[in-house]
N, C-alpha and C. Protein backbone atom coordinates (compact mmCIF):
# COMPACT_ATOMS: atom_id res chain seq x y z
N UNK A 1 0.85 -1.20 0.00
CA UNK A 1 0.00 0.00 0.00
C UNK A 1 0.88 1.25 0.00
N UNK A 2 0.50 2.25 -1.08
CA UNK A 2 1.71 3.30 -1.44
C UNK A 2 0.95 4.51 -0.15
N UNK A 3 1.75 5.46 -0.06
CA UNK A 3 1.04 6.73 0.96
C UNK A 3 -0.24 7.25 0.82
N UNK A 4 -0.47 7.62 -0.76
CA UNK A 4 -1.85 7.82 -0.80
C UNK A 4 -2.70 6.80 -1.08
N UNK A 5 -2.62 5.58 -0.71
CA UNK A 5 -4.02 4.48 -0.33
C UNK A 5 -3.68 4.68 0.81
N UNK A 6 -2.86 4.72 2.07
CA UNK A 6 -3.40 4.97 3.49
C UNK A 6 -3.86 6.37 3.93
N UNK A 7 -3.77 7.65 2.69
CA UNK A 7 -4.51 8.44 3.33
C UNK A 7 -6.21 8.42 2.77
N UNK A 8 -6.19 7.39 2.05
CA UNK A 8 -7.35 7.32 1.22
C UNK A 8 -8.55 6.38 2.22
N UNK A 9 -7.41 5.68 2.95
CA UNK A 9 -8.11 5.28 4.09
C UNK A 9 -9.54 6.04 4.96
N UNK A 10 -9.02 7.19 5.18
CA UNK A 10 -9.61 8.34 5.56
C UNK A 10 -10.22 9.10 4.62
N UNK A 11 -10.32 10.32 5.18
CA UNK A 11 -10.90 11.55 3.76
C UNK A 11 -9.87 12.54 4.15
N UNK A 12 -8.91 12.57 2.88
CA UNK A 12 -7.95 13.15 2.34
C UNK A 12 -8.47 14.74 2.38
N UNK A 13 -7.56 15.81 2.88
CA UNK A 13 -8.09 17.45 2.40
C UNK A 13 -8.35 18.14 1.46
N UNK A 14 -7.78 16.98 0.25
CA UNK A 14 -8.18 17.82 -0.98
C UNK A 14 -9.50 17.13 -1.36
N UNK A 15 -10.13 16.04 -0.63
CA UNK A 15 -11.38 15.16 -1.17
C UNK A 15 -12.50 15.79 -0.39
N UNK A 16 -13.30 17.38 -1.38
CA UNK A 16 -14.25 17.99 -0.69
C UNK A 16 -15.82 17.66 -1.43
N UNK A 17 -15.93 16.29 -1.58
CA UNK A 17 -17.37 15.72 -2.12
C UNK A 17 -17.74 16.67 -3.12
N UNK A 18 -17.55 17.44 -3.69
CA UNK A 18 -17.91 18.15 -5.14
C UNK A 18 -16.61 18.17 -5.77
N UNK A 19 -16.71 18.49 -7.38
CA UNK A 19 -15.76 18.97 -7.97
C UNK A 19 -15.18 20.35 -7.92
N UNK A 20 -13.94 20.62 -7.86
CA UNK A 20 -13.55 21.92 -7.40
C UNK A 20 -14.20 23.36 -8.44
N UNK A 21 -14.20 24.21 -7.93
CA UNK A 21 -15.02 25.49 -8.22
C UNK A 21 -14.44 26.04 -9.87
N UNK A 22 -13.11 25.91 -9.96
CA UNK A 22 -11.98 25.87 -11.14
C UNK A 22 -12.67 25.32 -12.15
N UNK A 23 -12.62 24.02 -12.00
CA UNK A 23 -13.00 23.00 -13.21
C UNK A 23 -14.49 23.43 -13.31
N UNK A 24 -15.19 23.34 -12.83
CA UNK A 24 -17.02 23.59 -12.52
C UNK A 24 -16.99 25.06 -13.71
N UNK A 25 -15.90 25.97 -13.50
CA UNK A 25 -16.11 26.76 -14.25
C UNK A 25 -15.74 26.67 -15.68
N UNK A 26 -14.53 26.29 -15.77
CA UNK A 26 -13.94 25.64 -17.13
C UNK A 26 -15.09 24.87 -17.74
N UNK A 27 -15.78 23.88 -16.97
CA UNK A 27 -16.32 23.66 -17.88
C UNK A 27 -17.78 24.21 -18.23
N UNK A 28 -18.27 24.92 -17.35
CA UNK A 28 -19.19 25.77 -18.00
C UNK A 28 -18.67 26.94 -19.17
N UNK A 29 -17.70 27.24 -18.93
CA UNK A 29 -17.48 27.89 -20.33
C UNK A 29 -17.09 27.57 -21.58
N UNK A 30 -17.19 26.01 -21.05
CA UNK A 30 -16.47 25.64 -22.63
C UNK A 30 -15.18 25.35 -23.11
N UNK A 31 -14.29 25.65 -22.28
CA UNK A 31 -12.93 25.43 -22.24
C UNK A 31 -12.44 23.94 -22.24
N UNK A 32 -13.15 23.15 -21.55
CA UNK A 32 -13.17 21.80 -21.76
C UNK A 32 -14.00 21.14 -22.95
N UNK A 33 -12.97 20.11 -23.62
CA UNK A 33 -13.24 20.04 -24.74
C UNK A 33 -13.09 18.64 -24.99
N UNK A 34 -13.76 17.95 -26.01
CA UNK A 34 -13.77 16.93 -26.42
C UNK A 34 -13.39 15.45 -25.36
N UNK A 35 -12.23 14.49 -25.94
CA UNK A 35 -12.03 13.42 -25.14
C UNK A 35 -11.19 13.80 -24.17
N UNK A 36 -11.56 13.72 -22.61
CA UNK A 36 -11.02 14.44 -21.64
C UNK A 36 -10.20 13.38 -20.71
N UNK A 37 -9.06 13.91 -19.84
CA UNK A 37 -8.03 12.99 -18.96
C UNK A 37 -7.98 13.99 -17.71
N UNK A 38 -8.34 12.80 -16.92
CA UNK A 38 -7.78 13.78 -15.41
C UNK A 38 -6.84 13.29 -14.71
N UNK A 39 -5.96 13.78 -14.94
CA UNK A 39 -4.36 13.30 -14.47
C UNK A 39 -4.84 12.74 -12.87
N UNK A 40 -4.50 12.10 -11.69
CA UNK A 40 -4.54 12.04 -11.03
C UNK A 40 -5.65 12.59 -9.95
N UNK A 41 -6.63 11.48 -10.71
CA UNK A 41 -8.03 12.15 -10.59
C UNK A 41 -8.53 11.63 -9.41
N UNK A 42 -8.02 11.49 -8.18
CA UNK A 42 -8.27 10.87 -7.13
C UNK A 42 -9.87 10.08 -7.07
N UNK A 43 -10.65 10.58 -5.98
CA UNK A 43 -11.76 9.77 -5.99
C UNK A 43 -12.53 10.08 -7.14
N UNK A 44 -12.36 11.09 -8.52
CA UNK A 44 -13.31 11.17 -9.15
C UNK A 44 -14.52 12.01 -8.95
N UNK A 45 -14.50 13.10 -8.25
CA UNK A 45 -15.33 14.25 -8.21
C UNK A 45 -15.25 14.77 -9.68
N UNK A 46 -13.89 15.80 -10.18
CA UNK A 46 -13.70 16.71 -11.25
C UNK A 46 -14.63 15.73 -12.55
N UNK A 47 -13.55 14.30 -12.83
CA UNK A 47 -13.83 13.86 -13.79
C UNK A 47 -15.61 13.18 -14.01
N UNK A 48 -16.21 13.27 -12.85
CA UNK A 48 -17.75 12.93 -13.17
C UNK A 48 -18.46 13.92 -13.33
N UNK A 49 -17.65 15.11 -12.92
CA UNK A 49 -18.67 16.63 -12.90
C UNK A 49 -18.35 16.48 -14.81
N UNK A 50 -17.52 16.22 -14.66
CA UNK A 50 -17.25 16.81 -16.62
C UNK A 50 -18.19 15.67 -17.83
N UNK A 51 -17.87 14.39 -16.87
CA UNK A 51 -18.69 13.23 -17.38
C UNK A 51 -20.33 13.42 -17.79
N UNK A 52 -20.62 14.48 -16.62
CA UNK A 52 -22.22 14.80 -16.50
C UNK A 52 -22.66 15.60 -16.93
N UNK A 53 -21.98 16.60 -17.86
CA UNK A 53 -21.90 17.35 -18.87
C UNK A 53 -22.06 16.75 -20.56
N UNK A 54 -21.24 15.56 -20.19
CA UNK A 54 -21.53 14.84 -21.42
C UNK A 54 -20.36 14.32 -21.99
N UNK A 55 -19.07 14.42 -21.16
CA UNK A 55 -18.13 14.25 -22.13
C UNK A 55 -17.52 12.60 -21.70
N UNK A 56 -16.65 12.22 -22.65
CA UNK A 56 -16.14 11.00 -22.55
C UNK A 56 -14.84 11.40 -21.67
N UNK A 57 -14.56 10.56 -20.08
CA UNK A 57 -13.39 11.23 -19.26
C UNK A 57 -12.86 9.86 -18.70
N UNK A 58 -11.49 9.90 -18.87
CA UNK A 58 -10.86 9.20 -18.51
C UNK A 58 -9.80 9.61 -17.08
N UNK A 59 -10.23 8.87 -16.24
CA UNK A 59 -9.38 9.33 -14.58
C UNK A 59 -8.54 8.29 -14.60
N UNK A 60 -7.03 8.85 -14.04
CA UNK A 60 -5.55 7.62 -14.01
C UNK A 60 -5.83 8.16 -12.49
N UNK A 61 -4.95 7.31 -11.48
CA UNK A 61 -4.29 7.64 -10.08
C UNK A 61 -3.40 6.72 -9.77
N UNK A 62 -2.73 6.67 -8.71
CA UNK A 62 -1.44 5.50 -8.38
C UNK A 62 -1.97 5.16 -7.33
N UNK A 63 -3.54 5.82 -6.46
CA UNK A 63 -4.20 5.39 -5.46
C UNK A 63 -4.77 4.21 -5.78
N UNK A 64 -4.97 3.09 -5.55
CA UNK A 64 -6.06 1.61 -6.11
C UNK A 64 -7.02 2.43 -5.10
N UNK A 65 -7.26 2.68 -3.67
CA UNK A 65 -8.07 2.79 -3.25
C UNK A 65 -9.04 4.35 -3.67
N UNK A 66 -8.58 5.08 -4.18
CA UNK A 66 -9.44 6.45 -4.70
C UNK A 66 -9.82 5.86 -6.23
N UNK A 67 -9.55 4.83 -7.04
CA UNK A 67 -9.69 4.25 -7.89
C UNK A 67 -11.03 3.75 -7.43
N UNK A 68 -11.28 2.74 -6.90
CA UNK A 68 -12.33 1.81 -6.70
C UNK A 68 -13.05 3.05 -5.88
N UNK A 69 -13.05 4.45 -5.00
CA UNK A 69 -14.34 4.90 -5.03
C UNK A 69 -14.52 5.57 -5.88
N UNK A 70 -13.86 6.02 -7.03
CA UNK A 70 -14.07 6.96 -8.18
C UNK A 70 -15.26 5.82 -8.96
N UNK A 71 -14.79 4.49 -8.90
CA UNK A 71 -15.55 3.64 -9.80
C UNK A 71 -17.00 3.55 -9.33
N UNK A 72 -16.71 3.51 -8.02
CA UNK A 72 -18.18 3.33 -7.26
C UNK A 72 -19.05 4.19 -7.56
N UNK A 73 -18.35 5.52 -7.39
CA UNK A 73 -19.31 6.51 -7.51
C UNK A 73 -20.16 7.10 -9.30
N UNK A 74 -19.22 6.56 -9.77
CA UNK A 74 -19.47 6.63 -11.12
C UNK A 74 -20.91 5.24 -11.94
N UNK A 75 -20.73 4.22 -11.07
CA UNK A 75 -21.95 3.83 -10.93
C UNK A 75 -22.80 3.82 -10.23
N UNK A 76 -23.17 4.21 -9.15
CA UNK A 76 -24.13 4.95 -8.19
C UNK A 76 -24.79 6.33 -9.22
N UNK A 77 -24.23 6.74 -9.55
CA UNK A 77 -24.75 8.46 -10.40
C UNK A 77 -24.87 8.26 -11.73
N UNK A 78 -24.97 6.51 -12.12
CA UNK A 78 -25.22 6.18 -14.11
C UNK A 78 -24.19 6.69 -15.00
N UNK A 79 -22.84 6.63 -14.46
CA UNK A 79 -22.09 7.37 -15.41
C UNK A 79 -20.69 6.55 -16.00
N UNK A 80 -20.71 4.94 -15.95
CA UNK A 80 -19.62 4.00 -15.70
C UNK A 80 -19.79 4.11 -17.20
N UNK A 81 -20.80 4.44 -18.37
CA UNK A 81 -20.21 4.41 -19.32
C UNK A 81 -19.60 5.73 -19.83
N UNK A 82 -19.10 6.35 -19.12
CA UNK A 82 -19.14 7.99 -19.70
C UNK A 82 -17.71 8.11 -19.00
N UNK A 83 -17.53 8.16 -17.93
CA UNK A 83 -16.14 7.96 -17.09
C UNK A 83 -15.72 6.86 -16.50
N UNK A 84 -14.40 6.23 -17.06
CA UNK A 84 -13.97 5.51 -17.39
C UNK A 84 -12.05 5.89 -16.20
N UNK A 85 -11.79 4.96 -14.99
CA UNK A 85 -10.79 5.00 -14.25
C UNK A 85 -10.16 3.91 -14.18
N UNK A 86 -8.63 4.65 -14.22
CA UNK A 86 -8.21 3.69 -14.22
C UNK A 86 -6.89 3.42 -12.97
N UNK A 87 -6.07 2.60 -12.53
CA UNK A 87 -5.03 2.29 -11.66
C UNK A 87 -3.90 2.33 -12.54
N UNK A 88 -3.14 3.62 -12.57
CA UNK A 88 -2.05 3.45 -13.08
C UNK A 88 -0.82 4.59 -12.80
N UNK A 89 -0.17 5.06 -13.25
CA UNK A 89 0.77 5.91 -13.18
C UNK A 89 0.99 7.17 -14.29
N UNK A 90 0.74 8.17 -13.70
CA UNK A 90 0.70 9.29 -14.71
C UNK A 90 1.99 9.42 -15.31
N UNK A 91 3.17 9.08 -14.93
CA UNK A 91 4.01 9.72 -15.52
C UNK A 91 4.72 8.37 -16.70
N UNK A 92 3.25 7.61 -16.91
CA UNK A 92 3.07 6.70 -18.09
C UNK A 92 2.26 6.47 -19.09
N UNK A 93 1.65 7.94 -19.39
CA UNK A 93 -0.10 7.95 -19.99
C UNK A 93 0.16 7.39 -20.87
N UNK A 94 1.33 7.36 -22.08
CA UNK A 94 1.44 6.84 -22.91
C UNK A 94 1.00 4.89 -23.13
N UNK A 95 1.04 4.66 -22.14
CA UNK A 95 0.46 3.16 -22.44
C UNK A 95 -0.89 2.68 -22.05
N UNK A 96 -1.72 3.99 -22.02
CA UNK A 96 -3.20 4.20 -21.59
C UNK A 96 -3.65 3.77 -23.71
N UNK A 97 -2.68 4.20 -24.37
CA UNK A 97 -3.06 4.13 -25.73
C UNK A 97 -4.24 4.71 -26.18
N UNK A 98 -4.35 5.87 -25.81
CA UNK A 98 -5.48 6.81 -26.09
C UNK A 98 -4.90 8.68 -26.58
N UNK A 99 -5.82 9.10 -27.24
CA UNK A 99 -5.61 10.49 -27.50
C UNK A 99 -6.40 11.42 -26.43
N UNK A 100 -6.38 12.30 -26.38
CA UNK A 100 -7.10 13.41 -25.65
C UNK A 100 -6.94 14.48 -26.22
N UNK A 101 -8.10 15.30 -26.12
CA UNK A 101 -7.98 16.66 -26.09
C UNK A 101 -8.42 17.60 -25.23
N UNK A 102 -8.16 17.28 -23.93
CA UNK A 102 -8.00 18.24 -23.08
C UNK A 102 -7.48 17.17 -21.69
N UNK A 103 -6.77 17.92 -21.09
CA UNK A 103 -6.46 17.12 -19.78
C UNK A 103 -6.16 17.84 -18.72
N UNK A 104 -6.70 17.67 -17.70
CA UNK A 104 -6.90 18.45 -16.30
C UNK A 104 -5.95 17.57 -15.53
N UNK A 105 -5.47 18.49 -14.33
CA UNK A 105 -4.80 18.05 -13.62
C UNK A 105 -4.83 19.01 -12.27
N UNK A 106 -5.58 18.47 -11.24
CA UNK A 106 -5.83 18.99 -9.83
C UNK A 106 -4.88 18.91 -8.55
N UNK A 107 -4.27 19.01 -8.58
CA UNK A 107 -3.25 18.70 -7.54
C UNK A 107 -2.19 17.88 -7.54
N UNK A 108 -2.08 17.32 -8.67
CA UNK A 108 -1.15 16.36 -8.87
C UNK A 108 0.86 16.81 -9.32
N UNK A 109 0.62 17.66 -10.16
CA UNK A 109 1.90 18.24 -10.74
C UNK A 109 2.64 18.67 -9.52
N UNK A 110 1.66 19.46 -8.23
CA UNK A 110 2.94 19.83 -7.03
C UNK A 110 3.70 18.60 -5.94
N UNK A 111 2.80 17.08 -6.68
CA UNK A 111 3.80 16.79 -5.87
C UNK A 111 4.90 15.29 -6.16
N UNK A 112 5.36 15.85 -7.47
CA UNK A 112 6.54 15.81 -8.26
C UNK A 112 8.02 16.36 -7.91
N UNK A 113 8.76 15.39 -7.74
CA UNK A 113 10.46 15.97 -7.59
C UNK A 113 10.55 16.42 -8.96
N UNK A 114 11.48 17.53 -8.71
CA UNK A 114 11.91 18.10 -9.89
C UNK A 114 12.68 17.68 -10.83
N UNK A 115 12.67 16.02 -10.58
CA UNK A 115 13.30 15.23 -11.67
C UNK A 115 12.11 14.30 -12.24
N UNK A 116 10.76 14.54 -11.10
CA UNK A 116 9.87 14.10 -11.95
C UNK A 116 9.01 14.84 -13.26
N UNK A 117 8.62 15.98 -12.64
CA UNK A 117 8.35 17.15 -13.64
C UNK A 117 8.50 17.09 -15.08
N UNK A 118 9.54 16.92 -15.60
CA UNK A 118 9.79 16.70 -17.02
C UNK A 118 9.50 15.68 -17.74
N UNK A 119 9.38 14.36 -16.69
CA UNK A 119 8.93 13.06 -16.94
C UNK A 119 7.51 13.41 -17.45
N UNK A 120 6.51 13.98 -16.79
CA UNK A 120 5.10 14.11 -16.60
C UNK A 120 5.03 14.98 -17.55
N UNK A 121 5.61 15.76 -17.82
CA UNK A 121 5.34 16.68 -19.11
C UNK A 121 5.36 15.94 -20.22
N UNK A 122 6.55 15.21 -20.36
CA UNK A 122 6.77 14.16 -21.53
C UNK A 122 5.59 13.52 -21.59
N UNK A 123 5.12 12.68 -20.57
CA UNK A 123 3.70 11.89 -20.96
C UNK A 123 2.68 12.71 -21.05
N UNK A 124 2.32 13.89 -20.52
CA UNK A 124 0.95 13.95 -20.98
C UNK A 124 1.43 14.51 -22.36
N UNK A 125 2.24 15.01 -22.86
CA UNK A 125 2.55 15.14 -24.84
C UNK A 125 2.20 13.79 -25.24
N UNK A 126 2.17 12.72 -24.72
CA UNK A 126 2.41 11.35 -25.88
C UNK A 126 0.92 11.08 -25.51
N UNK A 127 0.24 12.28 -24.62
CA UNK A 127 -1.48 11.33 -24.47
C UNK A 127 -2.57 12.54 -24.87
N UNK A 128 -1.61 13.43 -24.99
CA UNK A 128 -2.22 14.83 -25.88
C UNK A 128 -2.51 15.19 -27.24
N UNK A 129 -3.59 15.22 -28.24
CA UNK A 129 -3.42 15.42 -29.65
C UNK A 129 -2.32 16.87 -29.38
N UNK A 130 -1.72 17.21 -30.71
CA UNK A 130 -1.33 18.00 -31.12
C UNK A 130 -2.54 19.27 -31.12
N UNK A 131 -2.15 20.31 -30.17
CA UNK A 131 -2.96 21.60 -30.03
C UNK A 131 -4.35 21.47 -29.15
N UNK A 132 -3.78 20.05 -28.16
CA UNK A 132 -5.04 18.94 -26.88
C UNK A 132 -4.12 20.74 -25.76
N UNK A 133 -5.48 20.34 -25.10
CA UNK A 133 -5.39 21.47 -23.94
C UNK A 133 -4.78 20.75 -22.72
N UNK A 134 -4.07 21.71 -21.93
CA UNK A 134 -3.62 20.96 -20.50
C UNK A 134 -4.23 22.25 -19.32
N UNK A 135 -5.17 21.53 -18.49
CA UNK A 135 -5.63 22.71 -17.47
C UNK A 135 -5.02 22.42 -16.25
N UNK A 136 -4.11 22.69 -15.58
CA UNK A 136 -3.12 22.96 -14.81
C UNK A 136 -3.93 23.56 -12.99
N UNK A 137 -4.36 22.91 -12.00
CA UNK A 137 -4.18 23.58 -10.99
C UNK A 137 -3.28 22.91 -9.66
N UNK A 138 -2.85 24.44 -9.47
CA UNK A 138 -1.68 23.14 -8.31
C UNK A 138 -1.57 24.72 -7.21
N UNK A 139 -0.68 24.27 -5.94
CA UNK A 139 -0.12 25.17 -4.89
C UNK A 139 0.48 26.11 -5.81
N UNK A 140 0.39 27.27 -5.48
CA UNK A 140 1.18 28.66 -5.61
C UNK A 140 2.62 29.23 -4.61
N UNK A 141 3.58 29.30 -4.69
CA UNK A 141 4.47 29.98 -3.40
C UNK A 141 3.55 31.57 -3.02
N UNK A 142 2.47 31.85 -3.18
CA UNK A 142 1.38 32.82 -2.45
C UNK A 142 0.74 32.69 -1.16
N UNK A 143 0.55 30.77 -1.57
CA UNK A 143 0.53 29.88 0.03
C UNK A 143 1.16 29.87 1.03
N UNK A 144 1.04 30.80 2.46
CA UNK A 144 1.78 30.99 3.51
C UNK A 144 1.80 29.62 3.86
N UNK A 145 2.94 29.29 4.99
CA UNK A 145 3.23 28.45 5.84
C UNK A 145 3.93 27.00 4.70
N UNK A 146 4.33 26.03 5.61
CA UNK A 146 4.88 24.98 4.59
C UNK A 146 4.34 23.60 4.85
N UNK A 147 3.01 23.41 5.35
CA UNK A 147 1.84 22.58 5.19
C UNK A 147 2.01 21.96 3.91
N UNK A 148 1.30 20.58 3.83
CA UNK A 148 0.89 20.04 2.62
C UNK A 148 1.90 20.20 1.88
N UNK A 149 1.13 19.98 -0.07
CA UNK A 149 2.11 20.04 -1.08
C UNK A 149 3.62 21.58 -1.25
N UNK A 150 4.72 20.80 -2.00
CA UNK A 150 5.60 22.03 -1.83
C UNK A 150 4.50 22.99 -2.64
N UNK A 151 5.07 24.20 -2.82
CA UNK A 151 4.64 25.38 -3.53
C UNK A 151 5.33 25.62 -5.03
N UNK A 152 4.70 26.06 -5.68
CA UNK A 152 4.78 26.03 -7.53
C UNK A 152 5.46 27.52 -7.70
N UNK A 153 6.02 27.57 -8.27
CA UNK A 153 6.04 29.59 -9.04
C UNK A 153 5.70 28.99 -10.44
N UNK A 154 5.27 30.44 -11.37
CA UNK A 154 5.23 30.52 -12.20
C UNK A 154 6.27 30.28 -13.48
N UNK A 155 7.25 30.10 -12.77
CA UNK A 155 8.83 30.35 -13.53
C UNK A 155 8.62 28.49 -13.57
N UNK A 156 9.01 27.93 -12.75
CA UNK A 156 8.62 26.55 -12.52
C UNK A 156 8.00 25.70 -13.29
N UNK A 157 6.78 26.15 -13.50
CA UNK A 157 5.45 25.69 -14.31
C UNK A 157 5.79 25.77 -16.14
N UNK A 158 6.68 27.05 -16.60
CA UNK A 158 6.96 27.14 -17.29
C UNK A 158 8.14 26.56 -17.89
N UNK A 159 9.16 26.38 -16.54
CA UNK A 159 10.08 25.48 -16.92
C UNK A 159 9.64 24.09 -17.58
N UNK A 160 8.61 23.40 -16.44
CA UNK A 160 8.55 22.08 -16.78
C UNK A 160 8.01 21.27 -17.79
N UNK A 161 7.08 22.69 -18.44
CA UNK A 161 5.93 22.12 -19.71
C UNK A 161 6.72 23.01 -21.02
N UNK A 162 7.75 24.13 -20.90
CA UNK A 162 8.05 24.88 -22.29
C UNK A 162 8.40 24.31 -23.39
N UNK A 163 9.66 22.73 -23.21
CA UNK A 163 9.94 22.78 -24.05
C UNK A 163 8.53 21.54 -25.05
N UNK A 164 7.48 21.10 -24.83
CA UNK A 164 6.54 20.48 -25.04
C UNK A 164 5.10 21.03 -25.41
N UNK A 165 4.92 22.50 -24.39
CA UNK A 165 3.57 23.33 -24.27
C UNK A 165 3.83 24.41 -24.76
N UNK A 166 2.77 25.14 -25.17
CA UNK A 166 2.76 26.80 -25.16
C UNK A 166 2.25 27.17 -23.59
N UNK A 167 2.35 28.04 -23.72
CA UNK A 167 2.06 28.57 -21.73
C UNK A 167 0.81 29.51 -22.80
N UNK A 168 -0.74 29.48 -22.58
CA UNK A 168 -2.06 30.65 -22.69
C UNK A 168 -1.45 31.18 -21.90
N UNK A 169 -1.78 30.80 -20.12
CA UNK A 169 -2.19 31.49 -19.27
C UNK A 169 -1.35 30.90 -18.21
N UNK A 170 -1.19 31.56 -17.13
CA UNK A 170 -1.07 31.39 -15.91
C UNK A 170 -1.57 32.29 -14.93
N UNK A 171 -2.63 32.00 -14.05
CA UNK A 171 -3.35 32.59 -13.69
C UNK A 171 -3.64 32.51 -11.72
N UNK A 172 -3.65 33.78 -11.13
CA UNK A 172 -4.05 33.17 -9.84
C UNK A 172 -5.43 32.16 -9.60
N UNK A 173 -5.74 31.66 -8.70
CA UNK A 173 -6.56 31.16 -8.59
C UNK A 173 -6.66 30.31 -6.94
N UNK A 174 -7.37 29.36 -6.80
CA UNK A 174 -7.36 28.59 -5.35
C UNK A 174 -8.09 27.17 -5.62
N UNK A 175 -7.66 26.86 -4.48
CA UNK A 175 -7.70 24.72 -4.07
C UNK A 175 -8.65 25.04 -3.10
N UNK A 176 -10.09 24.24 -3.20
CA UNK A 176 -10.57 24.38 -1.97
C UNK A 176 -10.79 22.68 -1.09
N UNK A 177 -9.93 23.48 0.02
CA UNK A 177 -9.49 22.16 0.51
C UNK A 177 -10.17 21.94 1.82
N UNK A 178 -10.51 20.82 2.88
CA UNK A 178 -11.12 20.94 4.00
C UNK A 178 -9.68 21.65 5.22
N UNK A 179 -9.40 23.11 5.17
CA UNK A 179 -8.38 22.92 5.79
C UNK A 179 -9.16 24.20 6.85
N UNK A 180 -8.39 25.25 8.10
CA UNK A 180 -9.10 25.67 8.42
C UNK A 180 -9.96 26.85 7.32
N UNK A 181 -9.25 27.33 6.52
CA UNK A 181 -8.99 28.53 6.07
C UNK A 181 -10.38 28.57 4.83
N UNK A 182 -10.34 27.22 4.40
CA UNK A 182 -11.38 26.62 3.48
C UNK A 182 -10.37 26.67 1.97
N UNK A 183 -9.66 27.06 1.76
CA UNK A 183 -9.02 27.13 0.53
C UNK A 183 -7.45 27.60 1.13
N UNK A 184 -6.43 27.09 -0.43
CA UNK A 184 -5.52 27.73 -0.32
C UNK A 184 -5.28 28.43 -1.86
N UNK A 185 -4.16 28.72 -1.56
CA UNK A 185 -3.61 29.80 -2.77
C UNK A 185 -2.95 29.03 -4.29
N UNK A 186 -3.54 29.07 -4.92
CA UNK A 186 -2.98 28.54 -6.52
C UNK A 186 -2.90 28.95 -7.76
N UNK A 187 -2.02 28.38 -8.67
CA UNK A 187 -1.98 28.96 -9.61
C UNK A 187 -2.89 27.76 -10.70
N UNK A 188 -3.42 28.68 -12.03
CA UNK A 188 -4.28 27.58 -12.80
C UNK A 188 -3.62 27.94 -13.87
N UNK A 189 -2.76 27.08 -14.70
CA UNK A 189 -2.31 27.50 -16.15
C UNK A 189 -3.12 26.64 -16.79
N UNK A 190 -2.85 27.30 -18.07
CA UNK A 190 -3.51 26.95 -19.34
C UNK A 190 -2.28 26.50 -20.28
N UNK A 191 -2.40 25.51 -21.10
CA UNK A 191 -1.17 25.04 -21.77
C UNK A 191 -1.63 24.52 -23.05
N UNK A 192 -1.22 24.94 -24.19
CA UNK A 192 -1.31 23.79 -25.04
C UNK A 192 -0.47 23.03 -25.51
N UNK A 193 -0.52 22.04 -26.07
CA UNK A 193 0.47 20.95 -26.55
C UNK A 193 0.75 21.04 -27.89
N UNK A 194 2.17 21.47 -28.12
CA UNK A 194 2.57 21.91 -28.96
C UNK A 194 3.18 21.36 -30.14
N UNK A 195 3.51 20.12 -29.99
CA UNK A 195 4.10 19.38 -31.16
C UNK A 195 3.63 17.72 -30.59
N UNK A 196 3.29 16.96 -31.91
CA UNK A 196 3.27 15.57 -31.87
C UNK A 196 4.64 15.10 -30.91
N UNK A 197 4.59 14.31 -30.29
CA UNK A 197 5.80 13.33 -29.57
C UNK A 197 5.71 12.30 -30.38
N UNK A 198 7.16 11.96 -30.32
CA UNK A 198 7.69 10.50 -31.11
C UNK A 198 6.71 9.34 -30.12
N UNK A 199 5.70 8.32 -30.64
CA UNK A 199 5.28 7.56 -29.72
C UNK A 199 4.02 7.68 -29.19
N UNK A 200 3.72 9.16 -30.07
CA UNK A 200 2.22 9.46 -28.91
C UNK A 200 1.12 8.22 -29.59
N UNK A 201 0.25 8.97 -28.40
CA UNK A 201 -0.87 7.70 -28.99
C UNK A 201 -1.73 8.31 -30.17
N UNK A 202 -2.47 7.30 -30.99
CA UNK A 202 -2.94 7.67 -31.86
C UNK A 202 -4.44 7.78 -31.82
N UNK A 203 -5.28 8.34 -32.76
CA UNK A 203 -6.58 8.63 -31.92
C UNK A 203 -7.53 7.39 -32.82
């Protein structure tokens, strides 16, 4: 059992029974698009809010246990054919053998060594069409104290996706987490994927 199946044991701070306020908006405007990936989609809140919209969403995690309630919950609410989870490792989308065009990612990128970072960039290019969206929310260094995940800068974010993404946006924004404060401080980039990878998947 890896760290996050024993905090999965429990209810984790970032697991606030809805999908976060970010994505809820993205995808009311439309920004979310076509065949969708949620990087490290823990129990599956984001990716069923998007599912119930209508879209085809695919959730990875390295949790088995936020896996099997993402699954649960996805048949409890009629949606096991629409979102689709799986047990695996993000910084391997490439052998998911699927395309996407858009892929979210909630908390997952901050908590990457900075030798993982480039790894994870590399895969979501090989699980991204060419000009597939990447919606980015993670910790900000805006976040006082040194709780929880490390903290992101902007310089960072850009390092780890430039030579693969275009950078839209990088934008303030917030995580709403069960903590006292009710949220913390984040940044939400916008990325697109900029060139085919040798290997990507095909659609």
């Amino acid at each position: 059992m890896n760290r996050f199946d024993e905090i999965y044991l429990g209810t984790p701070p970032w697991e606030i029974g809805r999908a976060q306020e970010t994505f809820v908006r993205l995808a009311s405007e439309g920004t979310i698009t076509g065949r969708v990936l949620d990087a490290g989609c823990g129990s599956g809140e984001n990716a069923l809010h998007i599912a119930e919209r209508g879209y085809e969403v695919t959730g990875i995690d390295g949790a088995a246990a936020a896996i099997e309630k993402a699954r649960s919950k996805a048949r409890q609410r009629g949606l096991a054919t629409r979102a689709t989870f799986v047990h695996g490792d993000a910084l391997e989308l490439g052998a998911l053998g699927q395309a996407f065009d858009t892929a979210i990612d909630c908390g997952l990128f901050h908590v990457f060594s900075d030798e993982e970072r480039p790894r994870y960039a590399r895969s979501l290019a090989t699980a991204l069409r060419p000009g597939g969206r990447l919606l980015l929310l993670c910790f900000s260094e805006a976040e006082p104290g040194d709780w929880g995940p490390r903290r992101v800068t902007r310089d960072e974010i850009r390092a780890a996706f430039g030579d693969r993404f275009r950078v839209e946006a990088i934008e303030p924004s917030r995580f709403i987490a069960n903590i006292d404060s009710g949220f913390a401080r984040a940044w939400l980039a916008r990325l697109v994927c900029a060139t085919a990878t040798p290997g990507a998947a095909k659609p």
